[in-house]
N, C-alpha and C. Protein backbone atom coordinates (compact mmCIF):
# COMPACT_ATOMS: atom_id res chain seq x y z
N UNK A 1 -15.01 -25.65 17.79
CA UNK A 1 -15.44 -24.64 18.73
C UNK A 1 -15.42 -23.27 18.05
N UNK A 2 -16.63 -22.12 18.09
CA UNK A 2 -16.28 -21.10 17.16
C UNK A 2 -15.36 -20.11 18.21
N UNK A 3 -15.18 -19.65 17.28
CA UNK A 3 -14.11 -18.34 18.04
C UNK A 3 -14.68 -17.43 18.67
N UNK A 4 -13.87 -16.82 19.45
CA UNK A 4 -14.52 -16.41 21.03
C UNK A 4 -14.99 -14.93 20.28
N UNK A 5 -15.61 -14.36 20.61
CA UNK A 5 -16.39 -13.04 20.42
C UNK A 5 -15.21 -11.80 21.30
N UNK A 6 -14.66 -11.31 20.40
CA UNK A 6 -13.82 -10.02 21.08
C UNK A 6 -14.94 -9.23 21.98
N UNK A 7 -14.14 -8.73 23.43
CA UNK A 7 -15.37 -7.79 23.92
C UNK A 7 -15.46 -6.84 23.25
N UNK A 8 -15.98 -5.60 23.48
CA UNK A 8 -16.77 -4.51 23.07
C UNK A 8 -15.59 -3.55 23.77
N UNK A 9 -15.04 -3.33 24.79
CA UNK A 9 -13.80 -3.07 24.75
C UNK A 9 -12.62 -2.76 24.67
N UNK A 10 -12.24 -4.21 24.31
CA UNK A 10 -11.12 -4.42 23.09
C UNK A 10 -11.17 -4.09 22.40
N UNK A 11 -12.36 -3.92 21.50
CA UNK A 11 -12.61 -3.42 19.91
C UNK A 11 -12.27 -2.00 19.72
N UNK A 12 -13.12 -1.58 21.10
CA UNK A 12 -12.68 -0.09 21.03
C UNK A 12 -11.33 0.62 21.22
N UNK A 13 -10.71 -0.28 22.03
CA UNK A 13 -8.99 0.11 22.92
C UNK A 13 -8.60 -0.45 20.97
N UNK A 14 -8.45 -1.35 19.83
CA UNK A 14 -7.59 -1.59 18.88
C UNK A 14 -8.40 0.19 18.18
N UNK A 15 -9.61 0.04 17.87
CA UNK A 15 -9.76 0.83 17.06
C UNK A 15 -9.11 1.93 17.75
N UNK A 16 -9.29 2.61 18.63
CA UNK A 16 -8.64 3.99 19.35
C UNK A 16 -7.21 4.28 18.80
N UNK A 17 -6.21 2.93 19.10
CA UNK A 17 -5.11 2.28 18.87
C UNK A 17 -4.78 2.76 17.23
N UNK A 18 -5.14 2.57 16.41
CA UNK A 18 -5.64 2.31 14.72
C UNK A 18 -5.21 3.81 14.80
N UNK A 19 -6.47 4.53 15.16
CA UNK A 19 -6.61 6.08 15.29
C UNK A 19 -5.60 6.64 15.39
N UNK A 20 -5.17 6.82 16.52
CA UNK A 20 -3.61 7.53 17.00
C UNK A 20 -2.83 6.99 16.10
N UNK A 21 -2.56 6.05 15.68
CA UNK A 21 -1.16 5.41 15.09
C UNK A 21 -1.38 5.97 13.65
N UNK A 22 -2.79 6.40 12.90
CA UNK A 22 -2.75 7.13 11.43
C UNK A 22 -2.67 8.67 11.56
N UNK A 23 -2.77 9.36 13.27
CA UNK A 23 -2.80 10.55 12.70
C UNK A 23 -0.69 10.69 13.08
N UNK A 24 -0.42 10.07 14.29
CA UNK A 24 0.90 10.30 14.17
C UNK A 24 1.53 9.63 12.78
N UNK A 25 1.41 8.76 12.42
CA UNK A 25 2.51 8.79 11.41
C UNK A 25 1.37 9.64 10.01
N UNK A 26 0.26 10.33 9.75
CA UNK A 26 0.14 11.25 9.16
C UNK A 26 0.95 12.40 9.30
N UNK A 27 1.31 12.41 10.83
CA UNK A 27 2.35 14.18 11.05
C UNK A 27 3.48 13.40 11.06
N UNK A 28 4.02 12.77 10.70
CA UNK A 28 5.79 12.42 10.53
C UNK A 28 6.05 12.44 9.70
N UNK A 29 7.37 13.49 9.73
CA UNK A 29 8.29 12.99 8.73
C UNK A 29 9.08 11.64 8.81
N UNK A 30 9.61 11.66 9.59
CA UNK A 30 10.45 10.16 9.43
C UNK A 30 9.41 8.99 10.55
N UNK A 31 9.10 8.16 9.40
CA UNK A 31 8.19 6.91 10.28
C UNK A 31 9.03 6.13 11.57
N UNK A 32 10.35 6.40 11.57
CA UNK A 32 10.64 5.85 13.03
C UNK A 32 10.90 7.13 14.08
N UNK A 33 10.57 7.67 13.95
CA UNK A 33 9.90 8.56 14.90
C UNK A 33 8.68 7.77 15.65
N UNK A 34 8.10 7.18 14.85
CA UNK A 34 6.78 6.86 16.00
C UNK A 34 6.98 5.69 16.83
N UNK A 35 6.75 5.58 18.05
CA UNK A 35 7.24 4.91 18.78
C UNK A 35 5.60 3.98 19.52
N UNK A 36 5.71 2.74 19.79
CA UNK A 36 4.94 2.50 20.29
C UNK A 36 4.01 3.23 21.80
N UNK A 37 5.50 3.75 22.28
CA UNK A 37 4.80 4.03 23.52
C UNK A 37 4.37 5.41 23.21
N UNK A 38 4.25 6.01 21.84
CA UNK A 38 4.08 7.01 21.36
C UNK A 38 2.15 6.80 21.11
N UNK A 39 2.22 6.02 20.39
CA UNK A 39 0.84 5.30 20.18
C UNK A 39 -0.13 5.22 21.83
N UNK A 40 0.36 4.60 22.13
CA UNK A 40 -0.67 4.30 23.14
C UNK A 40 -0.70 5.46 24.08
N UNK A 41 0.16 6.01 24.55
CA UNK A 41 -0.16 7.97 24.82
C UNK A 41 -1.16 8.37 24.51
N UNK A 42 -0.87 8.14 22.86
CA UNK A 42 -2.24 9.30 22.18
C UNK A 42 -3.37 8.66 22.34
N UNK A 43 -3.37 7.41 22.33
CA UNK A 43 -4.93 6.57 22.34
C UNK A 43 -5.24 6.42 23.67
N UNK A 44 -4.38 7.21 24.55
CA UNK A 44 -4.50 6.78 26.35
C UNK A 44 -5.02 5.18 26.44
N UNK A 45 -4.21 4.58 26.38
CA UNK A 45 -3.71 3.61 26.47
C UNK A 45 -2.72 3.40 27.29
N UNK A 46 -1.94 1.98 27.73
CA UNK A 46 -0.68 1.51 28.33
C UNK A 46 -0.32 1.13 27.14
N UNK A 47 0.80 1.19 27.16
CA UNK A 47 1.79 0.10 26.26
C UNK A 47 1.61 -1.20 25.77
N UNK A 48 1.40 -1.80 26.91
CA UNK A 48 1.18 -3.27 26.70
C UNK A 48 -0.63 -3.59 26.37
N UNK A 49 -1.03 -2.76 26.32
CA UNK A 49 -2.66 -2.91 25.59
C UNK A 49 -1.95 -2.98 23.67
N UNK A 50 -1.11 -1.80 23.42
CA UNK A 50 -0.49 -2.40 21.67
C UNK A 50 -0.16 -3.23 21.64
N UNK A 51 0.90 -3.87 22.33
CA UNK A 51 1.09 -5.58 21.85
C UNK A 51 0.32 -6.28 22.20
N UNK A 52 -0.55 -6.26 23.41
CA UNK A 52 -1.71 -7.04 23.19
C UNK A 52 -2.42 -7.31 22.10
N UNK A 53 -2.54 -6.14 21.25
CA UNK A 53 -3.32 -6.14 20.06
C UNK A 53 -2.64 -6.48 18.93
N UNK A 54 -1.42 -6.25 19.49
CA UNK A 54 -0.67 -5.91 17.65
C UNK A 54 0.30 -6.92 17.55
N UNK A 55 0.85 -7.42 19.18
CA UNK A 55 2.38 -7.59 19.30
C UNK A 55 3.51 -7.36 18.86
N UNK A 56 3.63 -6.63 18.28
CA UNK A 56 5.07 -5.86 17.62
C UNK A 56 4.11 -4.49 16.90
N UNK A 57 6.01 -4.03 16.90
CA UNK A 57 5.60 -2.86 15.74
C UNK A 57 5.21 -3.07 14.28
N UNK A 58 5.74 -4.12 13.83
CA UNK A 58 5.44 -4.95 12.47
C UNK A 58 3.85 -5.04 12.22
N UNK A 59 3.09 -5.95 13.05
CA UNK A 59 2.13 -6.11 13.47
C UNK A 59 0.83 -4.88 13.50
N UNK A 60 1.40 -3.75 14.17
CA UNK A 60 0.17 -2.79 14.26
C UNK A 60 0.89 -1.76 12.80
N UNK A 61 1.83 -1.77 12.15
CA UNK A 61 1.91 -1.08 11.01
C UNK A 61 0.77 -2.12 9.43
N UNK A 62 0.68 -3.26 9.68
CA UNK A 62 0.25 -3.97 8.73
C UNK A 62 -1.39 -3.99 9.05
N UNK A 63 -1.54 -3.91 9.96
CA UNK A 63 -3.09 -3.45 10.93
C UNK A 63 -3.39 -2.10 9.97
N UNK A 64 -2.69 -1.24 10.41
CA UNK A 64 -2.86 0.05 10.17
C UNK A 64 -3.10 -0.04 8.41
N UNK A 65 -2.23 -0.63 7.57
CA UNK A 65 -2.16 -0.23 6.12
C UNK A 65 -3.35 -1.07 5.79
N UNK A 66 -3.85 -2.21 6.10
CA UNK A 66 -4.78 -3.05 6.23
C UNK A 66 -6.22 -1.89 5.97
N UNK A 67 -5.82 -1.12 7.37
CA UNK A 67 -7.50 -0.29 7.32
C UNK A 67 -7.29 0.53 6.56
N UNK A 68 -6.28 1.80 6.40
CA UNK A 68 -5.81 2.50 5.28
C UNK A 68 -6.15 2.20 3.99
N UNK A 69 -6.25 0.76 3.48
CA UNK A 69 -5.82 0.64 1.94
C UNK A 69 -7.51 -0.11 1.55
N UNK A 70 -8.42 -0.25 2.43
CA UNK A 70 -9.54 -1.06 2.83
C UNK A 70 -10.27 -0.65 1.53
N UNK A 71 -10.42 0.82 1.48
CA UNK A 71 -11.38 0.94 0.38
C UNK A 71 -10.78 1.00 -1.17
N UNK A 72 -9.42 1.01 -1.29
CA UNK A 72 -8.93 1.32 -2.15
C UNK A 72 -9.07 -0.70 -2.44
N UNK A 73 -8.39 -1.84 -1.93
CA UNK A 73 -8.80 -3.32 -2.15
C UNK A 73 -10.39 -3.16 -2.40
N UNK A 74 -10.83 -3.12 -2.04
CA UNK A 74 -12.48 -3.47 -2.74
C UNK A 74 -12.67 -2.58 -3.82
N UNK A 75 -12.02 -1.18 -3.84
CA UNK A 75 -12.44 -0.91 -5.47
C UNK A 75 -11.82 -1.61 -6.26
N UNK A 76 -10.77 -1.98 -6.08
CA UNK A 76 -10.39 -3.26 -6.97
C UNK A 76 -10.44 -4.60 -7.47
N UNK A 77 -10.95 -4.88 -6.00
CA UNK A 77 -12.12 -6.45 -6.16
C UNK A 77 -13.49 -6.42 -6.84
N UNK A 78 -13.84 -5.60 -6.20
CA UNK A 78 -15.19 -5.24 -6.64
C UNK A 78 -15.84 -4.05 -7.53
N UNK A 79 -15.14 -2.93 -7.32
CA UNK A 79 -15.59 -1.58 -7.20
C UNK A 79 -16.34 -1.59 -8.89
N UNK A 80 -16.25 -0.28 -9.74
CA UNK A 80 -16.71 0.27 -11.16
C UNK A 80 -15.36 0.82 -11.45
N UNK A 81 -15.83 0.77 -12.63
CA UNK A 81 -14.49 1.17 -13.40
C UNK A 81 -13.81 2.53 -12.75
N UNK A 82 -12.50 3.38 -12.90
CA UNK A 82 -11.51 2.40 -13.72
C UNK A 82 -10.79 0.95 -13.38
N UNK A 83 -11.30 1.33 -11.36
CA UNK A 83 -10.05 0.66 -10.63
C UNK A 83 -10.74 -1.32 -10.98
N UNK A 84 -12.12 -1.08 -11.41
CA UNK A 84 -12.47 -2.60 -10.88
C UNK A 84 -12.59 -3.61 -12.10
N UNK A 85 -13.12 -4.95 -11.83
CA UNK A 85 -13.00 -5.92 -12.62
C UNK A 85 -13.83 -5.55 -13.84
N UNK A 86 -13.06 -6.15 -15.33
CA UNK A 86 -14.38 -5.60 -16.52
C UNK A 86 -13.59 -4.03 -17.10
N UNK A 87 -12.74 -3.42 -16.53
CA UNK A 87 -12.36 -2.59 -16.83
C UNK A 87 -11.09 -2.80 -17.97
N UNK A 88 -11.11 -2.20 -19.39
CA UNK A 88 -10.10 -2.23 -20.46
C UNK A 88 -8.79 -2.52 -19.39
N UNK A 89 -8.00 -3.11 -19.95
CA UNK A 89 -5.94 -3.21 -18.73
C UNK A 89 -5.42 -2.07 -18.94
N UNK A 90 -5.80 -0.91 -20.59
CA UNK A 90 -4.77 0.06 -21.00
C UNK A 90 -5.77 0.96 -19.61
N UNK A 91 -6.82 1.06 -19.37
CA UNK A 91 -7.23 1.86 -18.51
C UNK A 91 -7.54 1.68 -17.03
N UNK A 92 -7.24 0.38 -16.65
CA UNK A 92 -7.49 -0.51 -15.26
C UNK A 92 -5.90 -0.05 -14.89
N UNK A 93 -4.87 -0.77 -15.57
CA UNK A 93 -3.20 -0.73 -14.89
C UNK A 93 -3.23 0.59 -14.41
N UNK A 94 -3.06 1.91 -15.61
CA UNK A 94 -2.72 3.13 -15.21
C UNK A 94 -3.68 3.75 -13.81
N UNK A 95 -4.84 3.04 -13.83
CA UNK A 95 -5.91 3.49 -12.83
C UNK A 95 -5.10 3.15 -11.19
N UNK A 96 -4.57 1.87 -11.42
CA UNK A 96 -4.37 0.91 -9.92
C UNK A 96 -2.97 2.00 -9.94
N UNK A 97 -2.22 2.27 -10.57
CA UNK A 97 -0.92 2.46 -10.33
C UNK A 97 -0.45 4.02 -9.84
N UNK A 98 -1.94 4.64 -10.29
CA UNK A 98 -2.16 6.35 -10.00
C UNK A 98 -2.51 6.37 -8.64
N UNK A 99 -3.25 5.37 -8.46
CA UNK A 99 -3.80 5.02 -6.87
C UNK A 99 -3.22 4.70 -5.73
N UNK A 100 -2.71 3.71 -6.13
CA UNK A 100 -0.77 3.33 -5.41
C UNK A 100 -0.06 4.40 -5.13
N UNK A 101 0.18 5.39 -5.88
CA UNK A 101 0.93 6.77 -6.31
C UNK A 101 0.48 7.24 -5.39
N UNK A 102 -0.46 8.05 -5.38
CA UNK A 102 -1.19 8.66 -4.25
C UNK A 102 -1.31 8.15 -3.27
N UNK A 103 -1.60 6.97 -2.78
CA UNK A 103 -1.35 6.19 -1.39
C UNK A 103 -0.21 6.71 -0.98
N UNK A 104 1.27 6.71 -1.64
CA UNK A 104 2.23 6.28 -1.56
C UNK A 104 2.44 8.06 -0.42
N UNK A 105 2.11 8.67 -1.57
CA UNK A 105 2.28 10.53 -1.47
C UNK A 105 1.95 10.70 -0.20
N UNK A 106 0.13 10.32 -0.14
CA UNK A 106 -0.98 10.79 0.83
C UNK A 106 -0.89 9.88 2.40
N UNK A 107 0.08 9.13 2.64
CA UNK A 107 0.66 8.26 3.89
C UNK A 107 1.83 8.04 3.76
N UNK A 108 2.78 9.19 3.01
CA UNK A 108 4.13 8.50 3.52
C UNK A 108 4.69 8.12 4.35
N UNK A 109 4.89 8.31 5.53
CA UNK A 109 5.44 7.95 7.12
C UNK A 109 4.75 6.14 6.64
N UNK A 110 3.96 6.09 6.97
CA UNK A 110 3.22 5.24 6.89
C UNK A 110 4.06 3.79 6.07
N UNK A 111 3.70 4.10 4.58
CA UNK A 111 4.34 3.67 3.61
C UNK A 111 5.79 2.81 3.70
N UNK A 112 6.37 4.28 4.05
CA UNK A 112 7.75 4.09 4.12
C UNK A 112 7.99 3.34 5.69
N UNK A 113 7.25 3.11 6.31
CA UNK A 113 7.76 2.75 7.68
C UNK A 113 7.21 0.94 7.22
N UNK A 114 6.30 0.67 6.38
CA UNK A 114 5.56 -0.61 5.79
C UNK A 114 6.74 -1.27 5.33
N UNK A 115 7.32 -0.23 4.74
CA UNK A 115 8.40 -1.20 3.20
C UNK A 115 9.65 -1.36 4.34
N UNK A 116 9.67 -0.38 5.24
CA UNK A 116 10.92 -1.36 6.32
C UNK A 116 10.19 -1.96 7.43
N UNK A 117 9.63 -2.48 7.28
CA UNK A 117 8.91 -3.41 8.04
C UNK A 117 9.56 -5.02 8.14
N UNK A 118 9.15 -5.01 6.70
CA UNK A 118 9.53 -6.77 6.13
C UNK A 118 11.01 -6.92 6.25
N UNK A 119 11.55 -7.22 7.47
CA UNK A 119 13.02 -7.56 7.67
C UNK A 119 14.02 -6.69 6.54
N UNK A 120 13.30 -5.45 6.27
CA UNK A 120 14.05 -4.90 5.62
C UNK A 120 13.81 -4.95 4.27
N UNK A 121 12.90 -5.11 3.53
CA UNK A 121 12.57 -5.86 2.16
C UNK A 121 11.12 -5.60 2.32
N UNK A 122 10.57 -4.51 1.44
CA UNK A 122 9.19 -4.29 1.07
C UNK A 122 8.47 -5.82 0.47
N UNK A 123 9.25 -6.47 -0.10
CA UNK A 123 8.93 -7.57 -0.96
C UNK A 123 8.05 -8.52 -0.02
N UNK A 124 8.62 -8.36 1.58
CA UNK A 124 7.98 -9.45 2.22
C UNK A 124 6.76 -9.29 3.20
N UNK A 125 6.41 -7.89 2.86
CA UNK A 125 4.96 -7.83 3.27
C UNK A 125 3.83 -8.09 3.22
N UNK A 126 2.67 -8.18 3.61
CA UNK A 126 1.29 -8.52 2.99
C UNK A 126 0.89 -7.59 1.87
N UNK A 127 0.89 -6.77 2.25
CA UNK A 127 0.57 -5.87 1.18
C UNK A 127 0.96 -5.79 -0.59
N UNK A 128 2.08 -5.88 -0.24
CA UNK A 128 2.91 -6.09 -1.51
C UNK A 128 2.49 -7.35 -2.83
N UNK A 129 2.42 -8.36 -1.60
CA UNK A 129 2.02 -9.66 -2.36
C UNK A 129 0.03 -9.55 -2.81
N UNK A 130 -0.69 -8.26 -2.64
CA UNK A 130 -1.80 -8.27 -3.32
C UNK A 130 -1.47 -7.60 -4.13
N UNK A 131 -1.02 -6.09 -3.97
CA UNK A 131 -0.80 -5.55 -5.23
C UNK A 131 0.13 -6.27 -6.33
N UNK A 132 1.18 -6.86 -6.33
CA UNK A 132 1.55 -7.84 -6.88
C UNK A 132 0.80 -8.32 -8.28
N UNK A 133 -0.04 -9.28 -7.10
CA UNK A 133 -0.82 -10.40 -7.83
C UNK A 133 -1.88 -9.65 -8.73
N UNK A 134 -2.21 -8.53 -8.10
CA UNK A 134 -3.40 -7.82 -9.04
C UNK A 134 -2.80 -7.03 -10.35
N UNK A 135 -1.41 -6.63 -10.41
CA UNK A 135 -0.86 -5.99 -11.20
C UNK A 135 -0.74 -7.13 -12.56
N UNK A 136 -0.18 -7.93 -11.60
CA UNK A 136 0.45 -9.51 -12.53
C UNK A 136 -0.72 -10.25 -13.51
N UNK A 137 -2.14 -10.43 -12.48
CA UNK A 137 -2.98 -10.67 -12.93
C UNK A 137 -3.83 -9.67 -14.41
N UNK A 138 -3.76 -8.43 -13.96
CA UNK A 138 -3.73 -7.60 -14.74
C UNK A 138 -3.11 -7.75 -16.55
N UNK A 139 -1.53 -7.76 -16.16
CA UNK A 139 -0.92 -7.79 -17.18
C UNK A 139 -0.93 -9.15 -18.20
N UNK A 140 -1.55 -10.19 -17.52
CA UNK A 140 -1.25 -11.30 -18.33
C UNK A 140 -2.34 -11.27 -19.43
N UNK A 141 -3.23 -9.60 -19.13
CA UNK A 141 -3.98 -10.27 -20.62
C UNK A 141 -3.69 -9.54 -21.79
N UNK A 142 -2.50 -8.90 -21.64
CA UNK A 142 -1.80 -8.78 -22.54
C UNK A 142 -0.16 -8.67 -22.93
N UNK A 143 0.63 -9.44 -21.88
CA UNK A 143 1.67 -10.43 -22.15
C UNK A 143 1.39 -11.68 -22.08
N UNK A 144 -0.18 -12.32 -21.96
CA UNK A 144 0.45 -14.13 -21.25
C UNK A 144 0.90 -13.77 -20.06
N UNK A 145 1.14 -15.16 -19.66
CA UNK A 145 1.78 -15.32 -18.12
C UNK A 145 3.16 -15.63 -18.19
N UNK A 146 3.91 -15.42 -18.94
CA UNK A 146 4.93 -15.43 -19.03
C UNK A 146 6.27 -15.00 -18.59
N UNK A 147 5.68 -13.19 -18.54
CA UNK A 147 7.00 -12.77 -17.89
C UNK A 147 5.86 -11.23 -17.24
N UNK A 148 4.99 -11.51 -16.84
CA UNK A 148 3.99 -10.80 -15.62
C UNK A 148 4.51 -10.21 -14.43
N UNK A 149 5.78 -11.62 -14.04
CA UNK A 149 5.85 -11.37 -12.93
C UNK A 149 6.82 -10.50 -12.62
N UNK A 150 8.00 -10.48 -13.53
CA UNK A 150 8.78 -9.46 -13.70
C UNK A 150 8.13 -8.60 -13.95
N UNK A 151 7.36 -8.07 -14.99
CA UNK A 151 6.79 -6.43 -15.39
C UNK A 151 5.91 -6.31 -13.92
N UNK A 152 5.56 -7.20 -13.42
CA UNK A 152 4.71 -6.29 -12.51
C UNK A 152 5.47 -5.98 -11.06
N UNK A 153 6.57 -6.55 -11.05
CA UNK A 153 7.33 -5.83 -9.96
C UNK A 153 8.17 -4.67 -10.42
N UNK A 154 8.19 -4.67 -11.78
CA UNK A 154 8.81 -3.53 -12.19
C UNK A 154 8.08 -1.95 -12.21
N UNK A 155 7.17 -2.70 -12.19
CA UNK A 155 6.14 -1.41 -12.10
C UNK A 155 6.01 -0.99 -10.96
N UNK A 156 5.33 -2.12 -10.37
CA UNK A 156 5.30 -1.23 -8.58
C UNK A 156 6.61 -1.00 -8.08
N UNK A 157 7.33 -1.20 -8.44
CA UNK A 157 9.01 -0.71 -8.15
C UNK A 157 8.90 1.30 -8.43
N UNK A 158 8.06 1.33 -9.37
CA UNK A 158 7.91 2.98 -9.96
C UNK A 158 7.37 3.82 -8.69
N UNK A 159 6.43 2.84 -8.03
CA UNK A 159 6.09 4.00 -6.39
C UNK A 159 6.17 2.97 -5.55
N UNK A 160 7.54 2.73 -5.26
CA UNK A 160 8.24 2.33 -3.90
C UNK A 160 8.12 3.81 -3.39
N UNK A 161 7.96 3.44 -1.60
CA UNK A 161 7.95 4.76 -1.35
C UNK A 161 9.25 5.39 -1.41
N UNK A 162 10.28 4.27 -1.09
CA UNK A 162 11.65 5.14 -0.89
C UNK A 162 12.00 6.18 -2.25
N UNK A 163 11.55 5.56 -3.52
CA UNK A 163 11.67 6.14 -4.68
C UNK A 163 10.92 7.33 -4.63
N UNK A 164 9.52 6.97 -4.04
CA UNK A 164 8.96 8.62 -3.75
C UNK A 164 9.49 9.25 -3.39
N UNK A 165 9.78 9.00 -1.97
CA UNK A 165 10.18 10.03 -1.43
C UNK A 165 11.87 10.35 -1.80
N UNK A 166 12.91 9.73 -2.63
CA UNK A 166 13.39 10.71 -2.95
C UNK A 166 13.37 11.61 -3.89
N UNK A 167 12.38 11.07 -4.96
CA UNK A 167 12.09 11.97 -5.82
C UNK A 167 11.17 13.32 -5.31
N UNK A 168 10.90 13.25 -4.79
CA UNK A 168 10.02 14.71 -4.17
C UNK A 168 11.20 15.45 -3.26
N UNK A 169 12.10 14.72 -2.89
CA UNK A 169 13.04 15.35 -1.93
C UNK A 169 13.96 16.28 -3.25
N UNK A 170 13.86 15.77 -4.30
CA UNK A 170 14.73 16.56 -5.32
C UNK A 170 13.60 17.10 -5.95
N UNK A 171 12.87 17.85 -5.34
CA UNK A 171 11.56 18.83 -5.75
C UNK A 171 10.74 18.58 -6.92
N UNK A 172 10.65 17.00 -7.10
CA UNK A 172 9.67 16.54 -8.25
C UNK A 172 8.30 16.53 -7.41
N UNK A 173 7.44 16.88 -8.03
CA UNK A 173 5.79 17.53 -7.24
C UNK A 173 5.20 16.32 -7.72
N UNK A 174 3.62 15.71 -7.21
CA UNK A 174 3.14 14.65 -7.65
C UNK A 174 2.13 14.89 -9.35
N UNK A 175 1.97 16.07 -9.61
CA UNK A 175 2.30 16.05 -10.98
C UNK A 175 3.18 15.20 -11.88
N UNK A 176 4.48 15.59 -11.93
CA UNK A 176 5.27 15.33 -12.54
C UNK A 176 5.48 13.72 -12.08
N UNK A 177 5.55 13.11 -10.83
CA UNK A 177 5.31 11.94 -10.84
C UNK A 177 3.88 10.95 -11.52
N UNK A 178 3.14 11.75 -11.25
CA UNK A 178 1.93 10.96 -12.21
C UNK A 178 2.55 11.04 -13.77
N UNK A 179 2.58 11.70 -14.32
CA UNK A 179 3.31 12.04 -15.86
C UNK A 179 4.17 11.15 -16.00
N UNK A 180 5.07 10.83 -14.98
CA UNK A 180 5.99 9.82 -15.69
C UNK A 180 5.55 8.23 -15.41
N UNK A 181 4.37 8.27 -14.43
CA UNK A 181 4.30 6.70 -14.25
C UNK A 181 3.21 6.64 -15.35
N UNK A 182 2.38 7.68 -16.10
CA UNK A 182 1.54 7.18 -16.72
C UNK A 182 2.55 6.88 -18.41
N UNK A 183 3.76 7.94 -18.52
CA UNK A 183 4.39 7.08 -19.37
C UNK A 183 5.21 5.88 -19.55
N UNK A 184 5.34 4.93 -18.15
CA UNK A 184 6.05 3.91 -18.04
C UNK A 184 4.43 2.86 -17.91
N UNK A 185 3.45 2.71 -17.86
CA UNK A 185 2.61 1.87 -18.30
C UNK A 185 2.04 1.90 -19.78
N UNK A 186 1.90 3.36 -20.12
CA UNK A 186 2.04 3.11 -21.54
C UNK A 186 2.71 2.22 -22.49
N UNK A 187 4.37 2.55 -21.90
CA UNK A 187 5.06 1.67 -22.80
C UNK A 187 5.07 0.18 -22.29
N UNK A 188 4.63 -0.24 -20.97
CA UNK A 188 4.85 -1.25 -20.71
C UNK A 188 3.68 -2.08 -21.45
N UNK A 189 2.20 -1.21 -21.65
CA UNK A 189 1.00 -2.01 -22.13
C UNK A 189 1.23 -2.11 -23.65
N UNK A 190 1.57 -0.84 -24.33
CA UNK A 190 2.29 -0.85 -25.79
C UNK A 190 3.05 -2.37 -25.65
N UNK A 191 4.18 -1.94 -25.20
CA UNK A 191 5.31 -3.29 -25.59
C UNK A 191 4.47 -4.42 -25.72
N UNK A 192 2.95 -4.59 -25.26
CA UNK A 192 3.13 -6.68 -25.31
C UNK A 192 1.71 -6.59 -26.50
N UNK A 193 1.38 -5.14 -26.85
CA UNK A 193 -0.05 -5.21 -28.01
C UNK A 193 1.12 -5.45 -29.44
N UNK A 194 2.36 -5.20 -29.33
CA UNK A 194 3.34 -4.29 -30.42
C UNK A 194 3.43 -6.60 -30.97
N UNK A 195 3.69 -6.68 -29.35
CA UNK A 195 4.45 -8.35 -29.50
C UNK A 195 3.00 -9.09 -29.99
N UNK A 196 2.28 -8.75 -30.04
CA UNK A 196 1.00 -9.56 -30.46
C UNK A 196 0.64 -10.48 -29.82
N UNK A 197 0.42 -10.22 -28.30
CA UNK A 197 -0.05 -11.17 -27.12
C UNK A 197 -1.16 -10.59 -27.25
């Protein structure tokens, strides 16, 4: 049986939903500040129209990073260089990881409300497990698949948001954070040309 056709509606009450929930946690500082019944206020909405849609707060934050991160996944699936397939790794990694960076900066509330999402553990989100695999995938063509999976959580470990944000809280500017993540892929892409993978 195919699947039922969402009304016209609905589509509009999630997207509205979507809306409100990126500009409030755009104005937050602290992502639990935003409250569901905060959301559906702004989208004039009821309450129970978000869990209709979302059913939890878990739920409409992974919605949300989903549409957030939309164009940034297809420049990476698909897109032109630097971020996309065909692109050199010494100039693809640093590309995905500047991008991440800036995600991280340019939606913190957001971010940071994602990585406590997963029972407490960024690790167990959706999100995580693409960038992941694309980092991992990335690196194996020049470590092998060997030990990918470590370097590539080590890397995206570099813009966890919590790490962002305390490094900016001790007045490091996103300058100085780009500068140092572009010297921790350096050495990470160095280290496996040095090993002769």
């Amino acid at each position: 049986m195919a699947a039922r056709k969402e009304r016209a509606d609905s589509v509009r009450n999630r997207a509205a939903l979507l809306a409100a929930a990126a500009r409030l946690f755009k104005d937050a500082d602290d992502p639990d500040s935003v409250k569901m019944a905060d959301i559906a206020q702004a989208a004039g909405a009821g309450k129970g129209t978000v869990f209709r849609h979302f059913s939890d707060r878990i739920g409409l934050i992974g919605a949300l990073v989903v549409e957030e991160t939309q164009q940034l996944r297809e420049q990476v699936t698909d897109g032109p260089p630097p971020l996309g397939p065909g692109t050199p790794v010494a100039e693809r990694v640093p590309a995905l990881m500047a991008a991440l960076l800036d995600l991280k900066l340019n939606q913190r509330a957001l971010m940071l409300a994602l990585e406590r999402a997963g029972a407490g553990s960024p690790y167990l989100n959706p999100a995580y497990g693409l960038w992941h695999s694309e980092v991992a995938g990335m690196l194996s063509a020049v470590h092998g698949r060997e030990d990918v999976d470590y370097l590539a959580h080590a890397l995206l470990a570099a813009v966890r948001s919590d790490l962002v944000e305390h490094l900016t809280s001790q007045g490091a500017g996103p300058a100085q954070l780009h500068a140092g993540l572009r010297k921790l892929c350096a050495s990470v892409l160095a280290h496996g040309e040095e090993s002769g993978v």
